[in-house]
C-alpha atoms as a PDB file:
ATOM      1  CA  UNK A   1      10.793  -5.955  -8.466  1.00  0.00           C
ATOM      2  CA  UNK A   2       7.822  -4.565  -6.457  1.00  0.00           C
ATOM      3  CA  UNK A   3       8.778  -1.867  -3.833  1.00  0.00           C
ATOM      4  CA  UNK A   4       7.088  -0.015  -0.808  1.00  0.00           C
ATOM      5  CA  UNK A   5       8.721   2.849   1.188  1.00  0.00           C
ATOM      6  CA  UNK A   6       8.697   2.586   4.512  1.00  0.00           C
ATOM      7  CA  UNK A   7       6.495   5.714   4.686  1.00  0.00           C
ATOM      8  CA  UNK A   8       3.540   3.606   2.891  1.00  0.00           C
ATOM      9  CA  UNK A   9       3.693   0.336   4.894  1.00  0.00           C
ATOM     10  CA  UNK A  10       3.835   2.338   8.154  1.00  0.00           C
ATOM     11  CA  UNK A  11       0.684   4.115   7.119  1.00  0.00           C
ATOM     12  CA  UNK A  12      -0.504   0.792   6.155  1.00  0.00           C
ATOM     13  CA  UNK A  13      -0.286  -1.113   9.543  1.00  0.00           C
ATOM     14  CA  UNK A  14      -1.595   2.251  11.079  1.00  0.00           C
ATOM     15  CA  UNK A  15      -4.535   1.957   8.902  1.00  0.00           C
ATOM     16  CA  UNK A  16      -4.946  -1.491  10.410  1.00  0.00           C
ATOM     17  CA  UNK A  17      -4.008  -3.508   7.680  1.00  0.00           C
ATOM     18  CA  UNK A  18      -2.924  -7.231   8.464  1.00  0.00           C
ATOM     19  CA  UNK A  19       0.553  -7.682   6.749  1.00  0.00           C
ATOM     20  CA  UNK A  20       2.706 -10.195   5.965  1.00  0.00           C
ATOM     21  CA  UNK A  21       6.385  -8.708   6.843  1.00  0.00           C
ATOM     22  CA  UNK A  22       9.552 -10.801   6.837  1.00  0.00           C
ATOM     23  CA  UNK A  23      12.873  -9.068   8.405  1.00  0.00           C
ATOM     24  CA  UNK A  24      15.544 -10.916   6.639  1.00  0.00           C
ATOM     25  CA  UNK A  25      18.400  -9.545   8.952  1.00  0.00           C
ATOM     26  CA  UNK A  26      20.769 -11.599  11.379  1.00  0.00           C
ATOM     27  CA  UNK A  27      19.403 -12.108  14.840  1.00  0.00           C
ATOM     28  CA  UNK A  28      21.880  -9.587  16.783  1.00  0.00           C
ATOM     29  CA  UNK A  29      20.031  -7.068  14.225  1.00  0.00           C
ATOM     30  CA  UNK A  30      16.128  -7.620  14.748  1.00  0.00           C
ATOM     31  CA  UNK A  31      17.176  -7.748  18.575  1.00  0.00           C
ATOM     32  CA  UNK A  32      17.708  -4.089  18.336  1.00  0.00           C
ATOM     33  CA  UNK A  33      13.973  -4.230  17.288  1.00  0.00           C
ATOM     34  CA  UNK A  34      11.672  -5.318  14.461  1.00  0.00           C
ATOM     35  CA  UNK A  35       8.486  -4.256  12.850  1.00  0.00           C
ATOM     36  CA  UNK A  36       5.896  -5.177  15.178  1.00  0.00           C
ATOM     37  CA  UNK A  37       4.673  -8.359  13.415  1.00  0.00           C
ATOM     38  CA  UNK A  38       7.189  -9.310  11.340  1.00  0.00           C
ATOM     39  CA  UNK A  39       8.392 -12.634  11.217  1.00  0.00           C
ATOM     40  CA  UNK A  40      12.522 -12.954  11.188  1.00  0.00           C
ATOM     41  CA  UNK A  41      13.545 -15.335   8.219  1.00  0.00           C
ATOM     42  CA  UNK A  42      17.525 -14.222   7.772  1.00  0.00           C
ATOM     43  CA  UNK A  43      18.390 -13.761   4.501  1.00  0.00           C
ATOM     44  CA  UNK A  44      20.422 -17.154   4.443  1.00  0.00           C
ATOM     45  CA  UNK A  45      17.416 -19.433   5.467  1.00  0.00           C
ATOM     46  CA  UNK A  46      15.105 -17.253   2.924  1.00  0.00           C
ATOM     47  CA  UNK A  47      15.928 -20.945   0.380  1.00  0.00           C
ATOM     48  CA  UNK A  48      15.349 -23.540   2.945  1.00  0.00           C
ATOM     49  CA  UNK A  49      12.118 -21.729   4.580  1.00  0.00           C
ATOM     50  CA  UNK A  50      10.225 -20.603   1.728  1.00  0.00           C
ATOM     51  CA  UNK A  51       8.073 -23.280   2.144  1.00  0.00           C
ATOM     52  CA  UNK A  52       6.353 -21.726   5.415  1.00  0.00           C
ATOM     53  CA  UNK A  53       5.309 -18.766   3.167  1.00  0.00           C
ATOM     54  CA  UNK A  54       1.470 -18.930   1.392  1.00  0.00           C
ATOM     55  CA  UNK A  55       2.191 -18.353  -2.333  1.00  0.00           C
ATOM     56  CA  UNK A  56      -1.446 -16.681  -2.274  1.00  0.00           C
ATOM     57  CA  UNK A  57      -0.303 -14.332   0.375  1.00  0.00           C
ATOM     58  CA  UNK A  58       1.836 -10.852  -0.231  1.00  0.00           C
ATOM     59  CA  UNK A  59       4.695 -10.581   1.999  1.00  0.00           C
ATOM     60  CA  UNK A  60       6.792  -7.429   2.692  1.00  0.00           C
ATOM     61  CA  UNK A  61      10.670  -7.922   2.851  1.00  0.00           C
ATOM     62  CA  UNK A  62      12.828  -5.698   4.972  1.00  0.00           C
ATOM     63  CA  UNK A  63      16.096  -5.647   6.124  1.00  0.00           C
ATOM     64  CA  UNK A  64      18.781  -2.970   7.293  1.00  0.00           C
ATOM     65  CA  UNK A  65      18.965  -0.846   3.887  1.00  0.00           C
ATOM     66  CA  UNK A  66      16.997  -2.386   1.378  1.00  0.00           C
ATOM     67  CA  UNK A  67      19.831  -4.898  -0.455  1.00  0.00           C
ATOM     68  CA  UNK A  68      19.039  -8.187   1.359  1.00  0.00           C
ATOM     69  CA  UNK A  69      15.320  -7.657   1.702  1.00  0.00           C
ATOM     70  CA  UNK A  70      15.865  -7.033  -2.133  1.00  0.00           C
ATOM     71  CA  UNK A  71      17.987 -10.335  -3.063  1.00  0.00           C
ATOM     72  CA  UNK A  72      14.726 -12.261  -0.953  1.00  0.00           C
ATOM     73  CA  UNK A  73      12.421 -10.606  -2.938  1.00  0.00           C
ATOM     74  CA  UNK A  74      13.858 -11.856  -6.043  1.00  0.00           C
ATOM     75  CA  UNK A  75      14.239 -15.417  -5.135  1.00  0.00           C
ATOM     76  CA  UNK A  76      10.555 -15.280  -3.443  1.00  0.00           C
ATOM     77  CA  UNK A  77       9.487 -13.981  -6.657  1.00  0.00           C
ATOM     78  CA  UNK A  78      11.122 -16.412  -8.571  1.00  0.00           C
ATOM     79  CA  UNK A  79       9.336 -19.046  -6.807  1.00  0.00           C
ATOM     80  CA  UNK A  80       6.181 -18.095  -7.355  1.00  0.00           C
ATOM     81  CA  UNK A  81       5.364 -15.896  -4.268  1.00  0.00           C
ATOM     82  CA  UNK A  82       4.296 -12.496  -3.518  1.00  0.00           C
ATOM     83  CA  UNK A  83       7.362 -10.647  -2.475  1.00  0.00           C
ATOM     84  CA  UNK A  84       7.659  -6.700  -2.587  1.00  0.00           C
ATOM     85  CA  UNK A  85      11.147  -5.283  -1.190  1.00  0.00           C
ATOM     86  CA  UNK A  86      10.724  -2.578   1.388  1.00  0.00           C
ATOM     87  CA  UNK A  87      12.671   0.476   0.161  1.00  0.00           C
ATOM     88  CA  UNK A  88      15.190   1.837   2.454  1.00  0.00           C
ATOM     89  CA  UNK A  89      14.805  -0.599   4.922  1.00  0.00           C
ATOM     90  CA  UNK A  90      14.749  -0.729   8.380  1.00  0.00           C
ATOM     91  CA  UNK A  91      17.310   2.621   8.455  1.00  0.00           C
ATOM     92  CA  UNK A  92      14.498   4.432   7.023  1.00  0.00           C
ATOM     93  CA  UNK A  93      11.843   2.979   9.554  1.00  0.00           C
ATOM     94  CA  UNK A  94      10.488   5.677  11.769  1.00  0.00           C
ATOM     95  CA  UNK A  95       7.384   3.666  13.046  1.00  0.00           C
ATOM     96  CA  UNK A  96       7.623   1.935  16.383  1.00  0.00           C
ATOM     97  CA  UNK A  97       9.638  -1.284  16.913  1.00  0.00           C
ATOM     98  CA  UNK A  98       9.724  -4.512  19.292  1.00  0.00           C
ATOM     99  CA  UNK A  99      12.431  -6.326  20.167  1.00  0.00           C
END
């Protein structure tokens, strides 16, 4: 499994780079804030909305710690899309948030 610390996709968006990020937490978690520009997918709908996701697009998976955005990486993976697991998750997140 492909992996990015949180450290590197901050610096990323700060750079200005347009990125694909899915939080894959439950709602009462992202409304305590989310990556600006993520997209909230929770983990348990990751199967049924797959389909929304471009296979020729790289998406970024986060969720509280790493273990769920991990699991959705997998199974994105698996079906053919771009899927990289953001390490440490949101806990390690020290770039600004929105709710």
């Amino acid at each position: 499994m492909k992996t990015i610390t949180t450290d590197e996709l901050q610096q990323r968006i700060e750079s200005g780079e347009q990125l694909n990020i899915i939080d894959v937490r439950e709602a009462e978690e992202v409304a305590a804030g989310m990556i600006p520009g993520a997209k909230h997918i929770p983990l348990g709908e990751i199967e049924d909305r797959a389909g929304e996701l471009d296979s020729g697009q790289p998406y970024y998976m986060v969720c509280r710690s790493g273990a769920r955005s991990g699991r959705a990486s997998d199974y994105l993976n698996e079906q053919g899309i771009d899927a990289t697991n953001v390490e440490g998750g949101m806990l390690s997140w020290n770039g600004e948030t929105h709710a």
